[in-house]
C-alpha atoms as a PDB file:
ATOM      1  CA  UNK A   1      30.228  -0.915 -19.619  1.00  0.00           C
ATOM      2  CA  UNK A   2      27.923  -0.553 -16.782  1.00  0.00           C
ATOM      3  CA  UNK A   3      25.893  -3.326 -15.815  1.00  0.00           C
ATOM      4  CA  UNK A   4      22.612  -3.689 -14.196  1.00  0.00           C
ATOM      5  CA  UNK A   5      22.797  -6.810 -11.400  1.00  0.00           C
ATOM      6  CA  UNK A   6      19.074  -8.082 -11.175  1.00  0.00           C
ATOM      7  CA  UNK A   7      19.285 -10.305  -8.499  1.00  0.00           C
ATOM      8  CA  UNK A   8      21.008  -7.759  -6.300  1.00  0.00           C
ATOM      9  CA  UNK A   9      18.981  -4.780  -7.406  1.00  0.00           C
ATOM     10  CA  UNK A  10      15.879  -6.423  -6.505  1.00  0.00           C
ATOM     11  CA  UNK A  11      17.425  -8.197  -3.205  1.00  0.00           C
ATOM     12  CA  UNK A  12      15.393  -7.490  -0.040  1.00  0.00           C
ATOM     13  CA  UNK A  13      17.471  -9.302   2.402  1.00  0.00           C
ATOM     14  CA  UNK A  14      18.145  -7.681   5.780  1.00  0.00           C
ATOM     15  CA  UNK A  15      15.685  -4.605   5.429  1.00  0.00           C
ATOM     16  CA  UNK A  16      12.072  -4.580   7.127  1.00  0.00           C
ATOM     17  CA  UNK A  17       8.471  -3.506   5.741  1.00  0.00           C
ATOM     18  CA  UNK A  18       5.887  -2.696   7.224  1.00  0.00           C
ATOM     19  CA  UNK A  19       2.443  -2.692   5.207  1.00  0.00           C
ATOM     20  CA  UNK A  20      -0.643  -1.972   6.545  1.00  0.00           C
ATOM     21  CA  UNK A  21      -4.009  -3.816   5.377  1.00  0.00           C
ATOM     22  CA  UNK A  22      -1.079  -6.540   5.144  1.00  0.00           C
ATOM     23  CA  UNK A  23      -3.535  -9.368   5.958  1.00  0.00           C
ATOM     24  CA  UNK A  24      -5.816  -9.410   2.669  1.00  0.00           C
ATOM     25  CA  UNK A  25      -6.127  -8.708  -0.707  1.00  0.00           C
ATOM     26  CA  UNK A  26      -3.298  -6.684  -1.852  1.00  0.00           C
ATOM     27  CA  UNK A  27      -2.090  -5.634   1.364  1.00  0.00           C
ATOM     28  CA  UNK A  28      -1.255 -10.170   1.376  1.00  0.00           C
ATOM     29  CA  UNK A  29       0.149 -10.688  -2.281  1.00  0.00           C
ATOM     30  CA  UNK A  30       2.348  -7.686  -1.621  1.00  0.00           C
ATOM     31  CA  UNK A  31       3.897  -8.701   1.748  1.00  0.00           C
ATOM     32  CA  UNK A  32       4.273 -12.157   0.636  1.00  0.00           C
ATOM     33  CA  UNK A  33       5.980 -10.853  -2.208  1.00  0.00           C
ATOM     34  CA  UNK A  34       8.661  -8.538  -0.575  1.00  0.00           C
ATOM     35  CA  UNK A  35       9.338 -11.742   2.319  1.00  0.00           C
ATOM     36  CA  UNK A  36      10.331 -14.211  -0.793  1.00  0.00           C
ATOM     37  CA  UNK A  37      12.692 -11.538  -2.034  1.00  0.00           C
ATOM     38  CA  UNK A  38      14.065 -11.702   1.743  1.00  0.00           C
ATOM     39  CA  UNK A  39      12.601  -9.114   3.477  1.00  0.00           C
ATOM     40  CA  UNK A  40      11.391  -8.937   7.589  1.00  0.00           C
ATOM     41  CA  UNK A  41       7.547  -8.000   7.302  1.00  0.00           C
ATOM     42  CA  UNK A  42       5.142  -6.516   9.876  1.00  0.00           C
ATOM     43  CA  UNK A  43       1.899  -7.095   9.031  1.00  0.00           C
ATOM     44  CA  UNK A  44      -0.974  -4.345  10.401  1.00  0.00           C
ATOM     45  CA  UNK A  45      -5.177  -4.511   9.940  1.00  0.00           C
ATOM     46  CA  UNK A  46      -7.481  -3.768  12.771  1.00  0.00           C
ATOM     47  CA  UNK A  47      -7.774  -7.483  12.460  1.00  0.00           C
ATOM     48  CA  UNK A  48      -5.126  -9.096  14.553  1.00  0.00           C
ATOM     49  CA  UNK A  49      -6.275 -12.499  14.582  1.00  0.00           C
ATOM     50  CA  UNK A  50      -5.927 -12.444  10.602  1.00  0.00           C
ATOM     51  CA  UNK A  51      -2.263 -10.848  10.637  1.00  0.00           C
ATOM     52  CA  UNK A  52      -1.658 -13.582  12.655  1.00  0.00           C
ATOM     53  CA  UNK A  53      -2.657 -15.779  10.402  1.00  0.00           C
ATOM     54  CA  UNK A  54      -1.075 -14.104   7.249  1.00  0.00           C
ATOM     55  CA  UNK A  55       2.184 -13.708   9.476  1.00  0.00           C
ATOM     56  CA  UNK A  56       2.222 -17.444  10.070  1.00  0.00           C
ATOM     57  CA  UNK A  57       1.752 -18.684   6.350  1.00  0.00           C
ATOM     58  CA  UNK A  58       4.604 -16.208   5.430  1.00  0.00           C
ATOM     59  CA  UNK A  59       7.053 -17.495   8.215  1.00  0.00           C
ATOM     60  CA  UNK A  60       6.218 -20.803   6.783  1.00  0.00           C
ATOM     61  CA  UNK A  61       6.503 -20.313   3.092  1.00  0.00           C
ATOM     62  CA  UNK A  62       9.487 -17.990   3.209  1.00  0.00           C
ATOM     63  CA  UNK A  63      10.947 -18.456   5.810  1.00  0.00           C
ATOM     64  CA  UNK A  64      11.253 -14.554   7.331  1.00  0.00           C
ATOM     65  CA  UNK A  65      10.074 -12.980  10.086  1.00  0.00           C
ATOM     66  CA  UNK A  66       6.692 -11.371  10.333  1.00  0.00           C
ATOM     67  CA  UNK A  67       5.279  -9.866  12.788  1.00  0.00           C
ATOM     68  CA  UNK A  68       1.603  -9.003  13.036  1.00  0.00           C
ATOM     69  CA  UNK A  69       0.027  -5.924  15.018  1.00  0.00           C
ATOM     70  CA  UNK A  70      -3.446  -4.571  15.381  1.00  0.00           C
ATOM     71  CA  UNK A  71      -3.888  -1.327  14.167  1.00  0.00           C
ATOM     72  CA  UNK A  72      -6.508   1.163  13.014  1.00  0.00           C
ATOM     73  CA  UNK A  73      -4.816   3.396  10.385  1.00  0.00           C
ATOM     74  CA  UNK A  74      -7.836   6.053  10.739  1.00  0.00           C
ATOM     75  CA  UNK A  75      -7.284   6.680  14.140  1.00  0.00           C
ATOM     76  CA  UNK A  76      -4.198   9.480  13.989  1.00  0.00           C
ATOM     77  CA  UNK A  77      -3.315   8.979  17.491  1.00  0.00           C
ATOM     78  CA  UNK A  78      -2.459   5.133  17.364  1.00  0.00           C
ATOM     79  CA  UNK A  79      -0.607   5.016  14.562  1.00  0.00           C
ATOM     80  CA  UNK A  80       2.471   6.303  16.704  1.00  0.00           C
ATOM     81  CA  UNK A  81       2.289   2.923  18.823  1.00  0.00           C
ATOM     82  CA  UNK A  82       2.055   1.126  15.316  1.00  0.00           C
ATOM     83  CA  UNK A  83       5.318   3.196  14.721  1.00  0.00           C
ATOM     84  CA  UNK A  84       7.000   2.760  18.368  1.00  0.00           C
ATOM     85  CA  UNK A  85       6.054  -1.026  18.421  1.00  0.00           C
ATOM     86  CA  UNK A  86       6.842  -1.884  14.889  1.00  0.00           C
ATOM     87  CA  UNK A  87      10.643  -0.611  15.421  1.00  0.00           C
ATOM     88  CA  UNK A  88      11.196  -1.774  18.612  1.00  0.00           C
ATOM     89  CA  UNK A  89      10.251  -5.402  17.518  1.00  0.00           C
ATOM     90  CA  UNK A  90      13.103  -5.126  14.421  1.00  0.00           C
ATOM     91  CA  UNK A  91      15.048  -1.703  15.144  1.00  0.00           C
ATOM     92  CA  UNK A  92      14.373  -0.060  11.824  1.00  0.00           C
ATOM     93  CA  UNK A  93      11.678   0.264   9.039  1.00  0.00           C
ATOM     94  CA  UNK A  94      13.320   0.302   5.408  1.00  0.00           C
ATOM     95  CA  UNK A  95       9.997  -0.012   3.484  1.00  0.00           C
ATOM     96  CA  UNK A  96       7.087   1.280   4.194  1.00  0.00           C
ATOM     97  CA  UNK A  97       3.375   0.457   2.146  1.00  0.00           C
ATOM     98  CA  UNK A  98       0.518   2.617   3.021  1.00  0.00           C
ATOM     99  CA  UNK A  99      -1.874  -0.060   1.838  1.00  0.00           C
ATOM    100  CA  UNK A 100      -4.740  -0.065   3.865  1.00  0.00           C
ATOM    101  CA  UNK A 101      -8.102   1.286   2.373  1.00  0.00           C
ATOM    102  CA  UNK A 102     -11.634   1.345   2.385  1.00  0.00           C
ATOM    103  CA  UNK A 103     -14.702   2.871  -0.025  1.00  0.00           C
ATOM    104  CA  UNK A 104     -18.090   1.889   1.846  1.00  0.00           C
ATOM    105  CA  UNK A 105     -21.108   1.930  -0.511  1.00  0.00           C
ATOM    106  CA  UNK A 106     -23.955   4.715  -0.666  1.00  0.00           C
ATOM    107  CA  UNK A 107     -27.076   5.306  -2.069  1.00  0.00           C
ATOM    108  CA  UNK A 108     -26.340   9.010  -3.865  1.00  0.00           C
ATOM    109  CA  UNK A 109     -23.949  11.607  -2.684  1.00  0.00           C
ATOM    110  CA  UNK A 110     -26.510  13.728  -0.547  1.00  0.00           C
ATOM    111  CA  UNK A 111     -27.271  10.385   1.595  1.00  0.00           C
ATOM    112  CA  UNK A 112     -23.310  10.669   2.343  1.00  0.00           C
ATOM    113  CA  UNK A 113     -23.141  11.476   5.946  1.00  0.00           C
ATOM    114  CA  UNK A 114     -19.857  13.655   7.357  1.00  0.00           C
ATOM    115  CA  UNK A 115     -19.122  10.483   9.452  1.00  0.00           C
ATOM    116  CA  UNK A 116     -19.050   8.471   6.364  1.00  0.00           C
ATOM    117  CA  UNK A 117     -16.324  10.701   4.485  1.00  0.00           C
ATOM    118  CA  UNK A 118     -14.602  11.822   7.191  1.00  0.00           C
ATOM    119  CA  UNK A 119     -13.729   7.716   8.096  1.00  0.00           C
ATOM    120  CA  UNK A 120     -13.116   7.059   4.220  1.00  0.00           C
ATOM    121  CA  UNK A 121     -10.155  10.385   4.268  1.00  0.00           C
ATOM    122  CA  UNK A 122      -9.160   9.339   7.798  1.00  0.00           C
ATOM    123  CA  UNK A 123      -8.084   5.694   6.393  1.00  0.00           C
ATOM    124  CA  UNK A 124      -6.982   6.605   2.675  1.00  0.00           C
ATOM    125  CA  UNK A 125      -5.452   9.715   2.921  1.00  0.00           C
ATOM    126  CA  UNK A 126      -4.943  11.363   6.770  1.00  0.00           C
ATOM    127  CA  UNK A 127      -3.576   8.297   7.763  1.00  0.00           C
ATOM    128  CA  UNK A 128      -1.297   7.217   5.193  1.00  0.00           C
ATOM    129  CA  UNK A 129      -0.073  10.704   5.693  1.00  0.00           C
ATOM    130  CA  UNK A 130       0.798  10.672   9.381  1.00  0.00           C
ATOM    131  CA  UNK A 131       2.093   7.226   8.847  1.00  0.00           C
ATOM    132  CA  UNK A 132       4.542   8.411   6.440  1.00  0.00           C
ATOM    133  CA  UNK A 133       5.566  11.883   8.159  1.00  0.00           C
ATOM    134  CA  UNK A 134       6.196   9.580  11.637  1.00  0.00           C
ATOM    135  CA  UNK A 135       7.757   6.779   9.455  1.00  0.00           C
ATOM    136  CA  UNK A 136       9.446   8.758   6.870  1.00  0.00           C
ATOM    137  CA  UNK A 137      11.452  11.368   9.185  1.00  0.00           C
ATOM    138  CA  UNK A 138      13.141   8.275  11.078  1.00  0.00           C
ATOM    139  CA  UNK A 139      14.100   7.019   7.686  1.00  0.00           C
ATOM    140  CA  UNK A 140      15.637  10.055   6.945  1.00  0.00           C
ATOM    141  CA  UNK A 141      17.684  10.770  10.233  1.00  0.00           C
ATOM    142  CA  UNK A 142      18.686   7.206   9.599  1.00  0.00           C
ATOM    143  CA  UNK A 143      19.659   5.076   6.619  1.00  0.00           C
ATOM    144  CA  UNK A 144      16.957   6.109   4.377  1.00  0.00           C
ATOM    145  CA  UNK A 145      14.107   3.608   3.139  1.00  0.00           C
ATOM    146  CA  UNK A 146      11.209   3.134   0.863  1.00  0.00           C
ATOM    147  CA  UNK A 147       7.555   4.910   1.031  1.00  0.00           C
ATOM    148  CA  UNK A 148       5.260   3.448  -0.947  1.00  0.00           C
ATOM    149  CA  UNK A 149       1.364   4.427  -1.303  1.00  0.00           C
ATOM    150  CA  UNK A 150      -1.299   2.621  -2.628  1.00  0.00           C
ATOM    151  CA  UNK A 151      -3.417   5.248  -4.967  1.00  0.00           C
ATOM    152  CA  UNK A 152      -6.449   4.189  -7.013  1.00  0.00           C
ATOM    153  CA  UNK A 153      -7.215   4.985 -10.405  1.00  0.00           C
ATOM    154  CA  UNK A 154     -10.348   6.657  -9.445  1.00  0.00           C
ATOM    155  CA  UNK A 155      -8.152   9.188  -8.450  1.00  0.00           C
ATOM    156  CA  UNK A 156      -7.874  10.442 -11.906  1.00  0.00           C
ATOM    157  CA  UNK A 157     -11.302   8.676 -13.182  1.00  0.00           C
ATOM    158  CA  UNK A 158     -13.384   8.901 -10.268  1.00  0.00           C
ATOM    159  CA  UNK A 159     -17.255   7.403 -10.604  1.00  0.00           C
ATOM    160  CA  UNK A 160     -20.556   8.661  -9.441  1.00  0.00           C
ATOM    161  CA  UNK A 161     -19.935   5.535  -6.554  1.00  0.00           C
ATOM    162  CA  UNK A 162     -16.595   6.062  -5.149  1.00  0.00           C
ATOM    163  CA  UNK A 163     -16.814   9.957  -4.629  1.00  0.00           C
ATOM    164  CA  UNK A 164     -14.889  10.411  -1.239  1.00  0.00           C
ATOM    165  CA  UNK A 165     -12.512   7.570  -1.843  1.00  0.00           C
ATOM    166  CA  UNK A 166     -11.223   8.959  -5.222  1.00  0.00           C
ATOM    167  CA  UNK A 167     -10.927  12.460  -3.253  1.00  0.00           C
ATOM    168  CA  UNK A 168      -8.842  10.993  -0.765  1.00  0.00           C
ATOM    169  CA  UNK A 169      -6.856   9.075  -2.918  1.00  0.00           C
ATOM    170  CA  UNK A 170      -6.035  12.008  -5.484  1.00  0.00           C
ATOM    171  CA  UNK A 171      -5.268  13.835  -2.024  1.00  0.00           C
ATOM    172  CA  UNK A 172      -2.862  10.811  -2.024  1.00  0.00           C
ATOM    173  CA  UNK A 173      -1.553  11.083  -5.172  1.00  0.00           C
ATOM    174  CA  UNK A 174       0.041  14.927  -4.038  1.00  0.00           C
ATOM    175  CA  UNK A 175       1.135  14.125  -1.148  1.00  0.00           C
ATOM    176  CA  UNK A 176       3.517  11.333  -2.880  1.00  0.00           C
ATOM    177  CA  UNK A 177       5.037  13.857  -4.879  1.00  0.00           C
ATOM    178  CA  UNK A 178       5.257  16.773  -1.686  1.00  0.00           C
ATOM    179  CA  UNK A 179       7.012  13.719   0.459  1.00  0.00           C
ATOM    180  CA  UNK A 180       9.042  12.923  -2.049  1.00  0.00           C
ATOM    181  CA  UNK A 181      10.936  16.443  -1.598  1.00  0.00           C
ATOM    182  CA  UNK A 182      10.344  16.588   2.182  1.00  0.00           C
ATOM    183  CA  UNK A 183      12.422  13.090   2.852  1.00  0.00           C
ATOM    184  CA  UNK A 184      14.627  13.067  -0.480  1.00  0.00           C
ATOM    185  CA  UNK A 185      17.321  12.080  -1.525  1.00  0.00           C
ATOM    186  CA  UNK A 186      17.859   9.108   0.981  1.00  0.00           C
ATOM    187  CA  UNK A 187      14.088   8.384   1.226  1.00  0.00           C
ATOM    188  CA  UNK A 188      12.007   7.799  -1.872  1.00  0.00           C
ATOM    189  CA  UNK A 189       8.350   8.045  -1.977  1.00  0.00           C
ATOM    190  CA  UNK A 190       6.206   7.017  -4.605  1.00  0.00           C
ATOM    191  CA  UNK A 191       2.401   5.482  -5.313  1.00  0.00           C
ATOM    192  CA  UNK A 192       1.230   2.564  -7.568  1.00  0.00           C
ATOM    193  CA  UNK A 193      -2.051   4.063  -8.565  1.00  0.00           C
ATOM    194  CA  UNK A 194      -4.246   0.543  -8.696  1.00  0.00           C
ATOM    195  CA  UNK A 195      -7.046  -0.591 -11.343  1.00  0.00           C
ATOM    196  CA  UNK A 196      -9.638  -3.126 -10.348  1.00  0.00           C
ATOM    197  CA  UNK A 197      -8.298  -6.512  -8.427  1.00  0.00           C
ATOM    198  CA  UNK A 198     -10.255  -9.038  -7.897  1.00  0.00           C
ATOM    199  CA  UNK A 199      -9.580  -9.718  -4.363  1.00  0.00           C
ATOM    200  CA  UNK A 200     -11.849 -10.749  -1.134  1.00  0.00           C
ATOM    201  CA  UNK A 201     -13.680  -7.763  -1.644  1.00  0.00           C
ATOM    202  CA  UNK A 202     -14.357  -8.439  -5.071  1.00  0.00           C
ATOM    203  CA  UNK A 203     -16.935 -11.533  -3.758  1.00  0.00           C
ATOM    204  CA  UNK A 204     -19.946  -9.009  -3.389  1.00  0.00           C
ATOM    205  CA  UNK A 205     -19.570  -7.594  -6.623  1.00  0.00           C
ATOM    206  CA  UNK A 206     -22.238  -8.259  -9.850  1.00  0.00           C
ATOM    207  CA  UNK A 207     -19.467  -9.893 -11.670  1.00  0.00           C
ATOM    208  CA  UNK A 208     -21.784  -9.913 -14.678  1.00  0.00           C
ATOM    209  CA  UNK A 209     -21.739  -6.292 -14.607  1.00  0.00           C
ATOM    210  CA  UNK A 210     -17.986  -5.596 -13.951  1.00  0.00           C
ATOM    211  CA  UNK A 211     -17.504  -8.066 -16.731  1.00  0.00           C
ATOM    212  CA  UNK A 212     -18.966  -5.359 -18.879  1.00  0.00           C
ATOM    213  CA  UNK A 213     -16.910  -2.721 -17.587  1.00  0.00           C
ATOM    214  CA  UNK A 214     -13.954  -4.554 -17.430  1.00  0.00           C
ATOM    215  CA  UNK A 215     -14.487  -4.968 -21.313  1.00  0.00           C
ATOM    216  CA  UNK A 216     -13.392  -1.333 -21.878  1.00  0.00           C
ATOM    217  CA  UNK A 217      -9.942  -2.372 -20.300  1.00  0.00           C
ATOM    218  CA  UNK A 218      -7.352  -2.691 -22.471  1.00  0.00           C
ATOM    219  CA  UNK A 219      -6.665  -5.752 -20.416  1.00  0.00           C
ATOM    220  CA  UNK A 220     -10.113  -7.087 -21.070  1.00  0.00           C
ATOM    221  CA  UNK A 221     -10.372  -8.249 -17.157  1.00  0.00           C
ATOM    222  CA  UNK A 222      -9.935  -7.310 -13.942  1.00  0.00           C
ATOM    223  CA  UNK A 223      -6.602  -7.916 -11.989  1.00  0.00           C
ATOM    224  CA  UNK A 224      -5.031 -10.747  -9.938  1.00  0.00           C
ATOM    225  CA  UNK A 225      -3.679  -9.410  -6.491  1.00  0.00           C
ATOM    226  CA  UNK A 226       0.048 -11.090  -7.749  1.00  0.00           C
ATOM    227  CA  UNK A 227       0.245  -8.682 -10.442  1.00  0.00           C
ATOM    228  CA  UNK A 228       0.510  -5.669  -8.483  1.00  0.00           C
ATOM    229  CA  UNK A 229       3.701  -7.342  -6.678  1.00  0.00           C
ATOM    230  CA  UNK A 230       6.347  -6.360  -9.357  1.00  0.00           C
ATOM    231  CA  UNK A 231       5.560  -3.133  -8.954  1.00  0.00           C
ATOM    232  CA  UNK A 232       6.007  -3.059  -5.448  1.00  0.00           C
ATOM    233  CA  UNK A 233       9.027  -4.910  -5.420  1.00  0.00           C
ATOM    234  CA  UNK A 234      10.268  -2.905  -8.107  1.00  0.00           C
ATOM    235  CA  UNK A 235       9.865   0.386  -5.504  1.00  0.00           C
ATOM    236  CA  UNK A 236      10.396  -1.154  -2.147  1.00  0.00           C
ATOM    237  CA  UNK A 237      14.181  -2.219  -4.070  1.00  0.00           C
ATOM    238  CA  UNK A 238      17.436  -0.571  -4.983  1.00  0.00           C
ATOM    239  CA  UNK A 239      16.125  -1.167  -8.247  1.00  0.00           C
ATOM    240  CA  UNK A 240      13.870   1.454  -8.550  1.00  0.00           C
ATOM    241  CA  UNK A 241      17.111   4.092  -6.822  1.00  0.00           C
ATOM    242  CA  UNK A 242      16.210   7.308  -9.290  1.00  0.00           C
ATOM    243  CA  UNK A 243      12.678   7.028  -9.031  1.00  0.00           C
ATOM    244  CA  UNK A 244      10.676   9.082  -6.420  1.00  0.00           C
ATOM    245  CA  UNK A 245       7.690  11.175  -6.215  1.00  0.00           C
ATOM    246  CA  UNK A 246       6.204   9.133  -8.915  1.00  0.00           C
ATOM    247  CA  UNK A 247       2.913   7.752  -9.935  1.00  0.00           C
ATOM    248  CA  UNK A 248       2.758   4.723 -11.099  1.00  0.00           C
ATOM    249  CA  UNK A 249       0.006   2.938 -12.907  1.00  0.00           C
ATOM    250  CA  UNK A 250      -1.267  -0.472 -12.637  1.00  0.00           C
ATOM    251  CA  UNK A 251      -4.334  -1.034 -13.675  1.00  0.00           C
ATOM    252  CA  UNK A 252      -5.084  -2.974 -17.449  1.00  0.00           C
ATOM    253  CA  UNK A 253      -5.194  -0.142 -19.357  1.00  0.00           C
ATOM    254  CA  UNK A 254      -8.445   1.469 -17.796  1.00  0.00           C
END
């Protein structure tokens, strides 16, 4: 009878991943996550004195390598450093988590200026793209490896607030699926379309308000920035081997 071997499946040990936003928030519970199941992590923000920071606690704590990098993932034309620097630091890139994100605030949609939503689909959707397309063709003349975007849920529920960021994260959403079929088979690429985490970010809010929201969650709350971690594990791992260009949801049953 065939057997499934958990601790193998979900075994992380000699393969690199590089996540960008890596420092913070989810970008930090998910790289921490993917070191403790044994994996080499390069950590990018434009903030390098924070990956530095985040790379040292995870050397500590796990015991891996991590290396942090400065990088802008809205600006097309560094992201190939990010790309030539991150693999000739550890050779290869097995696993790799468009993370980084960002949804500034606005007043109504005809005070949104074209440098305001041109930035928010530079960093959540034409970045993540070239990332991937540099990222994911090496993978492919190689050994193969792991794509894994970070969607939203206002991709399929977008609010009145969050107009340009739900755009570029349903933009997200298809090109999951179209990578998926560029790279496949030996390179999978999928998304974890993301609820509401309470993370750093999360500070500014009116909690007393998202507390109201949160109550139409099936989950009655918002999320803890560990609990997207199994997912990501579960896609950055052999464990996840016959699932690509898929969509997955994690978000307390918005």
């Amino acid at each position: 009878m065939p057997q499934f071997d958990a601790p193998s499946q979900f075994d992380l040990s000699g393969r690199v991943a590089l996540i960008t936003g890596g420092s913070r928030g989810l970008g930090k519970a998910m790289a921490f996550g993917l070191a403790q199941a044994g994996a080499d992590v390069i950590i990018a923000s434009r903030d390098f004195e924070s990956c530095q920071v985040t790379a040292e606690e995870i050397e500590q704590a796990t015991g891996r390598r991590a290396f942090p990098i400065a990088a802008h993932v809205g600006k097309w034309d560094a992201l190939d450093s990010l790309v030539d620097a991150s693999y000739e630091h550890f050779g290869k890139v097995d696993i790799l988590i468009n993370n980084a994100g960002m949804s500034p605030l606005y007043d109504s949609v005809d005070t949104i200026s074209e440098a305001l939503f041109d930035k928010v689909l530079g960093v959540n959707l034409k970045g993540p793209f070239r990332l991937a397309a540099l990222i994911g063709t090496r993978m492919a003349q190689g050994h193969g490896g792991s794509i894994i975007n970070i969607s939203s849920a206002a991709s399929t529920k977008p609010r009145p607030d969050v107009l340009p960021y739900a755009a570029a994260k349903a933009g997200l959403n298809a090109i999951t699926v179209g990578l998926a079929k560029t790279f496949g088979p030996s390179v999978r690429t999928n998304a974890i379309m993301a609820g509401t985490f309470l993370t750093d970010v999360s500070n500014a809010w009116d909690m007393e308000a998202f507390g109201k929201r949160a109550e139409t969650f099936a989950a009655k709350r918002g999320g803890d920035p560990n609990e997207i971690v199994g997912a990501a594990l579960y896609l950055a791992s052999d464990a996840s081997s016959y699932t690509t260009g898929s969509i997955i949801t994690v978000d307390g049953g918005m």
